[in-house]
PDB file of N, CA and C in Angstrom:
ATOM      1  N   UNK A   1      15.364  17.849   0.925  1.00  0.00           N
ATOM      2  CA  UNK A   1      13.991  17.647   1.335  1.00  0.00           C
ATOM      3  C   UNK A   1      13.657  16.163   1.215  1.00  0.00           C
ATOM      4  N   UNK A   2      13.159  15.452   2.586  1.00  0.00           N
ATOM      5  CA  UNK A   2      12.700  14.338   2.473  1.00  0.00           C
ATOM      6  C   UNK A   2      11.779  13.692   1.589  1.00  0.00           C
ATOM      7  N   UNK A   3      11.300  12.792   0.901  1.00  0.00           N
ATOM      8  CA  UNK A   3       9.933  12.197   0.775  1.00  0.00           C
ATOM      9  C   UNK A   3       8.848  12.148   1.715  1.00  0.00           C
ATOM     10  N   UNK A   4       7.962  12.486   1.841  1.00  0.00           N
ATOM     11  CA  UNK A   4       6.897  12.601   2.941  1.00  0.00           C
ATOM     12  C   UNK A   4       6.430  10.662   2.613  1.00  0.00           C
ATOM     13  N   UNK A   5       6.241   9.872   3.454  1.00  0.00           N
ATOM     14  CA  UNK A   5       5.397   8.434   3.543  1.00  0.00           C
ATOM     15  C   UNK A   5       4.302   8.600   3.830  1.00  0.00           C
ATOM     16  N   UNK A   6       3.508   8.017   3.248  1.00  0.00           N
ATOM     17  CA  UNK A   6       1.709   8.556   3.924  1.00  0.00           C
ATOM     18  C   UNK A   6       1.248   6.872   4.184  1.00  0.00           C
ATOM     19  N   UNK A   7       2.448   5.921   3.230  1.00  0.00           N
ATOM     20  CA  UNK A   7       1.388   4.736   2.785  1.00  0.00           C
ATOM     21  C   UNK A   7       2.739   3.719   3.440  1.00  0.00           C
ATOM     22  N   UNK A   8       1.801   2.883   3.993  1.00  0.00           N
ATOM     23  CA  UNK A   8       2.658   0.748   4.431  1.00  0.00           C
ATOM     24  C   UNK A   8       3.260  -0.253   3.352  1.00  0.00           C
ATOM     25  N   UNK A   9       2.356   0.200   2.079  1.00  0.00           N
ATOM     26  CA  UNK A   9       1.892  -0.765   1.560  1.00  0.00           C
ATOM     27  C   UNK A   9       2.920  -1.426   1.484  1.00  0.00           C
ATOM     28  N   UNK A  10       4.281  -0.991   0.766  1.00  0.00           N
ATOM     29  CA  UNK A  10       5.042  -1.545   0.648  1.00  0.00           C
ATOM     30  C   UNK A  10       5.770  -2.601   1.970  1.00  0.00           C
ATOM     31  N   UNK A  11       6.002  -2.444   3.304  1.00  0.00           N
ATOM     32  CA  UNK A  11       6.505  -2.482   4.208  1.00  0.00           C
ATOM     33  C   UNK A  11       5.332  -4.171   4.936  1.00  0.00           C
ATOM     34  N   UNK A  12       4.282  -4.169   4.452  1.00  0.00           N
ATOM     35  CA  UNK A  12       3.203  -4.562   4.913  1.00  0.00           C
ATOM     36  C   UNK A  12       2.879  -5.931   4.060  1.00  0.00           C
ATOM     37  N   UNK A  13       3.188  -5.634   2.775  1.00  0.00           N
ATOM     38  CA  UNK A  13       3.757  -6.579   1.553  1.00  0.00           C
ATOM     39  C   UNK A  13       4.645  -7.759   1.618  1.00  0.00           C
ATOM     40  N   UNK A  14       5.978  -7.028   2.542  1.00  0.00           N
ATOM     41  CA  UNK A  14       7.105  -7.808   2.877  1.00  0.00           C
ATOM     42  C   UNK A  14       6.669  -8.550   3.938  1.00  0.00           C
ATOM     43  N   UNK A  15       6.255  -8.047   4.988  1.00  0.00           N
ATOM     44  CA  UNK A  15       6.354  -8.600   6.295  1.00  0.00           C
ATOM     45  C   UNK A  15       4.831 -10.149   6.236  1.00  0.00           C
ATOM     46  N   UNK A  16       4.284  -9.587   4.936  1.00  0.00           N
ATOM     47  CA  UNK A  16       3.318 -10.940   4.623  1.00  0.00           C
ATOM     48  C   UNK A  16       4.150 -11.826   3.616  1.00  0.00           C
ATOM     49  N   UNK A  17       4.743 -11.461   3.114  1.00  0.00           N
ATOM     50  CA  UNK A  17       5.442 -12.755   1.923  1.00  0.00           C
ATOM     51  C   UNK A  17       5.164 -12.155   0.584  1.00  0.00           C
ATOM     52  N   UNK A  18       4.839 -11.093   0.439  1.00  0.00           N
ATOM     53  CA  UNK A  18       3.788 -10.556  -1.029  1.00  0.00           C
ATOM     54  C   UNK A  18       4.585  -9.661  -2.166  1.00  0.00           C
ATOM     55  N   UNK A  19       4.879 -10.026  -3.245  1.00  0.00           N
ATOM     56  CA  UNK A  19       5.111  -8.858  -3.765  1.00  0.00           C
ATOM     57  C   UNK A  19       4.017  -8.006  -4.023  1.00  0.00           C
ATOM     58  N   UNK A  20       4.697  -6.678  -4.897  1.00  0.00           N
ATOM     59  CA  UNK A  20       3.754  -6.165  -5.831  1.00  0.00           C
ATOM     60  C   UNK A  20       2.744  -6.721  -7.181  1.00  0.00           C
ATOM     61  N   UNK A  21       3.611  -7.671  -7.639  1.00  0.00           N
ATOM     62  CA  UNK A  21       2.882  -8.316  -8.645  1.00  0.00           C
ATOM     63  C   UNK A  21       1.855  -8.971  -8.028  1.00  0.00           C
ATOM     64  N   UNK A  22       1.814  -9.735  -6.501  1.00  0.00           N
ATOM     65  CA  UNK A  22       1.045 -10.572  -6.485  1.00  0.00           C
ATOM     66  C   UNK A  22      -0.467  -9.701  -5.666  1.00  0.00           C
ATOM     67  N   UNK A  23      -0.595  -8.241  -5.286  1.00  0.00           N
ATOM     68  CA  UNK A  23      -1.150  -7.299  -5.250  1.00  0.00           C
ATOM     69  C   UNK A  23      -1.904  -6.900  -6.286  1.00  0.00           C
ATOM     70  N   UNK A  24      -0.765  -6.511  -7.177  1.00  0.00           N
ATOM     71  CA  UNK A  24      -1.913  -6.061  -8.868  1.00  0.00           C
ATOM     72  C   UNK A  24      -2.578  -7.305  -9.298  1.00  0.00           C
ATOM     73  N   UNK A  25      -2.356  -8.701  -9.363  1.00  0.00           N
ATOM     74  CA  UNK A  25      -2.690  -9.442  -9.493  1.00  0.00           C
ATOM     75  C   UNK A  25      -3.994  -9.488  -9.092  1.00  0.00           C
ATOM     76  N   UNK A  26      -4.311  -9.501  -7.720  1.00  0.00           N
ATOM     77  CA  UNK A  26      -5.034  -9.668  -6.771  1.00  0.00           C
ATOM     78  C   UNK A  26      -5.958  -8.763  -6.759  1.00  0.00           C
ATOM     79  N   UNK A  27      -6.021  -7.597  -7.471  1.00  0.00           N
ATOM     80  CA  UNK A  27      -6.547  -6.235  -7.172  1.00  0.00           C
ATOM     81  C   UNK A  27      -7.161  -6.446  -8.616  1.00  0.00           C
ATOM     82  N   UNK A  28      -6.494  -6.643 -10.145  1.00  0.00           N
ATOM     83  CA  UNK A  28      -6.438  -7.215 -11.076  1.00  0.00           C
ATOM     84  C   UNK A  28      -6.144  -5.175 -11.573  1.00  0.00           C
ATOM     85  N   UNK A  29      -5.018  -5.063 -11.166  1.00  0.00           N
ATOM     86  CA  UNK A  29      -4.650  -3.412 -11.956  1.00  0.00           C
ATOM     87  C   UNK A  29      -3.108  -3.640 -12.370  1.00  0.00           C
ATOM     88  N   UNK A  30      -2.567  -2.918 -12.962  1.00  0.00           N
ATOM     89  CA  UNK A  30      -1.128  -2.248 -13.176  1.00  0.00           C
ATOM     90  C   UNK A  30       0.133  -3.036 -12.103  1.00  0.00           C
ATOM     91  N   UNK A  31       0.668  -3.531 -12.443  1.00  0.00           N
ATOM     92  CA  UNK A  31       2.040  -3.692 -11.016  1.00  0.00           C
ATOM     93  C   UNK A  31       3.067  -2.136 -11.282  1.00  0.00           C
ATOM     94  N   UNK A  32       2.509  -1.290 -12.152  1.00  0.00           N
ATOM     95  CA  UNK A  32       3.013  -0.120 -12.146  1.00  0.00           C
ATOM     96  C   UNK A  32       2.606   0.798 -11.142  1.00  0.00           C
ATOM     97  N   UNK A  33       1.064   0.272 -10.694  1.00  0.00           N
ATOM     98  CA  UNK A  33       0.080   0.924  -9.904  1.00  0.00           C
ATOM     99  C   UNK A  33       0.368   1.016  -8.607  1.00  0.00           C
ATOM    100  N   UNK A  34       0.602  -0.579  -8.607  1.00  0.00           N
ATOM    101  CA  UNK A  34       1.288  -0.796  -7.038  1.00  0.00           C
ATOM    102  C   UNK A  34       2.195  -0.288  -6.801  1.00  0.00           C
ATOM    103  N   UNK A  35       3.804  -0.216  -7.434  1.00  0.00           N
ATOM    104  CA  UNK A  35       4.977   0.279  -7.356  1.00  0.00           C
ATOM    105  C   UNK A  35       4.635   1.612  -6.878  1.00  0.00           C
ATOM    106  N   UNK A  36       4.038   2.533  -7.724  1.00  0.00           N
ATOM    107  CA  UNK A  36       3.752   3.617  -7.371  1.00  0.00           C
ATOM    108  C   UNK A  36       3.474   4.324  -5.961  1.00  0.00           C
ATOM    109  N   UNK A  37       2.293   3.046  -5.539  1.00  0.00           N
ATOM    110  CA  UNK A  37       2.083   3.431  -3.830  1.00  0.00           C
ATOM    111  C   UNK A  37       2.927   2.975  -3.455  1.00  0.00           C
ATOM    112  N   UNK A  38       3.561   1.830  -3.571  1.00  0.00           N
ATOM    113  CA  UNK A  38       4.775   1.652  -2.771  1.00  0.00           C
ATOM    114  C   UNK A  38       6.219   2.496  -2.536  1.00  0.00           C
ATOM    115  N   UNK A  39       6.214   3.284  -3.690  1.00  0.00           N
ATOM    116  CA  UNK A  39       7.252   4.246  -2.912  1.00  0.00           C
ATOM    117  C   UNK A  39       6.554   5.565  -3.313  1.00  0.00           C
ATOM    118  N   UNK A  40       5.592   5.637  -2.562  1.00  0.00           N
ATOM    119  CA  UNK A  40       4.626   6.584  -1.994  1.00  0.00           C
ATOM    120  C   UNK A  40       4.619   7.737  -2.980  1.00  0.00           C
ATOM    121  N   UNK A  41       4.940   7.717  -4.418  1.00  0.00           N
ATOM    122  CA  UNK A  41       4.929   8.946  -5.753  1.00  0.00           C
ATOM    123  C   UNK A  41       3.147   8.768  -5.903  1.00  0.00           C
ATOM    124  N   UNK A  42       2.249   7.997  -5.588  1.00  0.00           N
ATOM    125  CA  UNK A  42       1.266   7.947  -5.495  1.00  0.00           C
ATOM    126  C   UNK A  42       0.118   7.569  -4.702  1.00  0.00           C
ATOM    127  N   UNK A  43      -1.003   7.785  -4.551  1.00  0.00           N
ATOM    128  CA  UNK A  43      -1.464   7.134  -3.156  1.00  0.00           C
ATOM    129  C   UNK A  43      -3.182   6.539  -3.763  1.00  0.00           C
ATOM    130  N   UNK A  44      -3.319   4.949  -3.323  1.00  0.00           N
ATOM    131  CA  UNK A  44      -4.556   4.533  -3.588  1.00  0.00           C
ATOM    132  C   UNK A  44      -5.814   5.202  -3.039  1.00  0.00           C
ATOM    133  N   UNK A  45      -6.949   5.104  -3.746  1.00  0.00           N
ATOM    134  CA  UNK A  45      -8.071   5.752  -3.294  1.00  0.00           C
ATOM    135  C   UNK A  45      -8.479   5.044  -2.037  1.00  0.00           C
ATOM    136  N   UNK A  46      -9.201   5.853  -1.651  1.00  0.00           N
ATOM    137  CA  UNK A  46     -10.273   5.040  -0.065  1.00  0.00           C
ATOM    138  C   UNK A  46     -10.211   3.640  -0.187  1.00  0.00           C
ATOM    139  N   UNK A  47     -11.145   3.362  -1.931  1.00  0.00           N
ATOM    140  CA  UNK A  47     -11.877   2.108  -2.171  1.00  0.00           C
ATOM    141  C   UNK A  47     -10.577   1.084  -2.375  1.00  0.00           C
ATOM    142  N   UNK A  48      -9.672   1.299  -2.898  1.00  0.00           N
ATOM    143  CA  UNK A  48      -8.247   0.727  -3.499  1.00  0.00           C
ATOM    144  C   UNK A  48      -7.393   0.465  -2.135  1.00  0.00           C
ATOM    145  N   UNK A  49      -7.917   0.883  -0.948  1.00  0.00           N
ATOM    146  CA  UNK A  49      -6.894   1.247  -0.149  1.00  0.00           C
ATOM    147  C   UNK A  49      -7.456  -0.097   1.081  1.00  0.00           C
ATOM    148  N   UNK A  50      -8.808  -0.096   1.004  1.00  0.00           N
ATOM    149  CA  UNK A  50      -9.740  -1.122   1.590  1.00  0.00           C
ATOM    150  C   UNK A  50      -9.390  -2.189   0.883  1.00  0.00           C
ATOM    151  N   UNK A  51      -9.370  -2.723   0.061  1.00  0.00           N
ATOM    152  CA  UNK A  51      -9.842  -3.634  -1.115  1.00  0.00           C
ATOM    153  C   UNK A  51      -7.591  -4.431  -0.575  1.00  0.00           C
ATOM    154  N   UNK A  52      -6.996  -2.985  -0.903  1.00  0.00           N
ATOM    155  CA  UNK A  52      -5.643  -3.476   0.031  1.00  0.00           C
ATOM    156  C   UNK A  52      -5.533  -4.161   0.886  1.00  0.00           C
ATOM    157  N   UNK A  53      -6.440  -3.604   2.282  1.00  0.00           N
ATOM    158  CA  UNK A  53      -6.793  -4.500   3.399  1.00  0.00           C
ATOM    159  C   UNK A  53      -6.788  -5.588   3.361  1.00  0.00           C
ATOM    160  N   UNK A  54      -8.023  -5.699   2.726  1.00  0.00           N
ATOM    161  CA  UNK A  54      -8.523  -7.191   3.058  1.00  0.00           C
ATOM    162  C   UNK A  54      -7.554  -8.165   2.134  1.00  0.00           C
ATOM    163  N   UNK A  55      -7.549  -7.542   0.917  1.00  0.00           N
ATOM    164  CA  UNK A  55      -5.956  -8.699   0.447  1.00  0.00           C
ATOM    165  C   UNK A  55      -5.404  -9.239   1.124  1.00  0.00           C
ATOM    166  N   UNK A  56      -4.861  -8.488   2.130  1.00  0.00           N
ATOM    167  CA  UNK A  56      -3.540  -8.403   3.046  1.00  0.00           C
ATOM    168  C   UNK A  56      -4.566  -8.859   4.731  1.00  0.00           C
ATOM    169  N   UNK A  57      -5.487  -8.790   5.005  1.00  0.00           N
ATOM    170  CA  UNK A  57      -6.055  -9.295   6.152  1.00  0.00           C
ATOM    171  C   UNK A  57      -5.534  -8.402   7.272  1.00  0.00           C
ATOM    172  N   UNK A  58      -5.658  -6.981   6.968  1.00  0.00           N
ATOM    173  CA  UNK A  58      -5.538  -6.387   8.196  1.00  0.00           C
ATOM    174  C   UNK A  58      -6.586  -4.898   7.960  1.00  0.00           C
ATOM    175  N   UNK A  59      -6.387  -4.028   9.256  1.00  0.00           N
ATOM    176  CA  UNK A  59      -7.646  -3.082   9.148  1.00  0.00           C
ATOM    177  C   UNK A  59      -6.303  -2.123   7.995  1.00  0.00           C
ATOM    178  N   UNK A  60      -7.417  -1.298   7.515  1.00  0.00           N
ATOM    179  CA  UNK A  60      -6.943   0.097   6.683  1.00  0.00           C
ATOM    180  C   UNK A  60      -6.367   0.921   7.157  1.00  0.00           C
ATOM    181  N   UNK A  61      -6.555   1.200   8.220  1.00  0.00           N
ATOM    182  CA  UNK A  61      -5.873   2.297   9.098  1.00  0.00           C
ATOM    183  C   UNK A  61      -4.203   1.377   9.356  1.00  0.00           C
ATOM    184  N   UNK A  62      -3.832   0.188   9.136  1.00  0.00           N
ATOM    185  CA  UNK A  62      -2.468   0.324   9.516  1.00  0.00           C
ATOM    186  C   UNK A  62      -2.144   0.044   8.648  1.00  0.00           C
ATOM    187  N   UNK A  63      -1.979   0.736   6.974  1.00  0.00           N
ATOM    188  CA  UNK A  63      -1.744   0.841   5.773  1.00  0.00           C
ATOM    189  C   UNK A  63      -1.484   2.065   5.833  1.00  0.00           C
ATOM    190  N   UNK A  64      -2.005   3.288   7.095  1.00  0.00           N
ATOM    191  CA  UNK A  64      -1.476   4.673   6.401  1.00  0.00           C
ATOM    192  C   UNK A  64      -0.264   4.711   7.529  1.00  0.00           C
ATOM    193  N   UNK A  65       0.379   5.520   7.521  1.00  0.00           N
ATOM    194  CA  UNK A  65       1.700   6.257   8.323  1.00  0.00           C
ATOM    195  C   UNK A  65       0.818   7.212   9.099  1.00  0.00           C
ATOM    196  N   UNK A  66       0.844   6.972  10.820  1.00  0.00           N
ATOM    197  CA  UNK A  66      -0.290   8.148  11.718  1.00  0.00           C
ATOM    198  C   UNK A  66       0.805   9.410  11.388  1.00  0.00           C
ATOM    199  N   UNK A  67       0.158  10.276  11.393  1.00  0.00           N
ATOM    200  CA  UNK A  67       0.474  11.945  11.387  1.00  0.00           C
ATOM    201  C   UNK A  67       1.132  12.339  12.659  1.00  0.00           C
ATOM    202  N   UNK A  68       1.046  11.182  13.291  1.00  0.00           N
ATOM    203  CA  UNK A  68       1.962  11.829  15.124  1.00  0.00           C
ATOM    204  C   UNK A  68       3.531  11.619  14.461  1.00  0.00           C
ATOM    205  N   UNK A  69       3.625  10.515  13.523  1.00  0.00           N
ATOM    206  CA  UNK A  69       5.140  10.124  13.533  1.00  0.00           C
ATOM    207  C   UNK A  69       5.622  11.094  12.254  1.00  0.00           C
ATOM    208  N   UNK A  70       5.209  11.909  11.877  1.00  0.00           N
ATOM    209  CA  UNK A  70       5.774  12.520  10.708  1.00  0.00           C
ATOM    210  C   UNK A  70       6.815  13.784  11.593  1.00  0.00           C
TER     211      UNK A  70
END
């Protein structure tokens, strides 16, 4: 059985220059927190997930995985 992906974060991280540390940093939480969404064992709230965004300078919606590609 696969892992289901729901979340970018990780993928979205790289392709900006970013680790995780510099996320929790930025967010000012856990780099355990981040790891977590990043290999998707957990998933940020709405507000955590926005707040992602704009870190990262893109909309919220291309932080989740669309439901057509699953």
């Amino acid at each position: 059985m696969s892992k289901i992906i729901y979340n970018r974060i990780k993928a979205v991280l790289a392709e900006n220059g970013k680790t995780n540390k510099d996320l929790a940093d930025a967010l000012k939480i856990a780099p355990e927190t981040v790891s977590s969404w990043c290999t998707n064992s957990a998933q940020p709230s709405i507000k955590k997930l926005f707040e992602v965004a704009v870190y990262l300078n893109i909309e919220a919606g291309d932080l989740l995985v669309s439901s057509k590609r699953r």
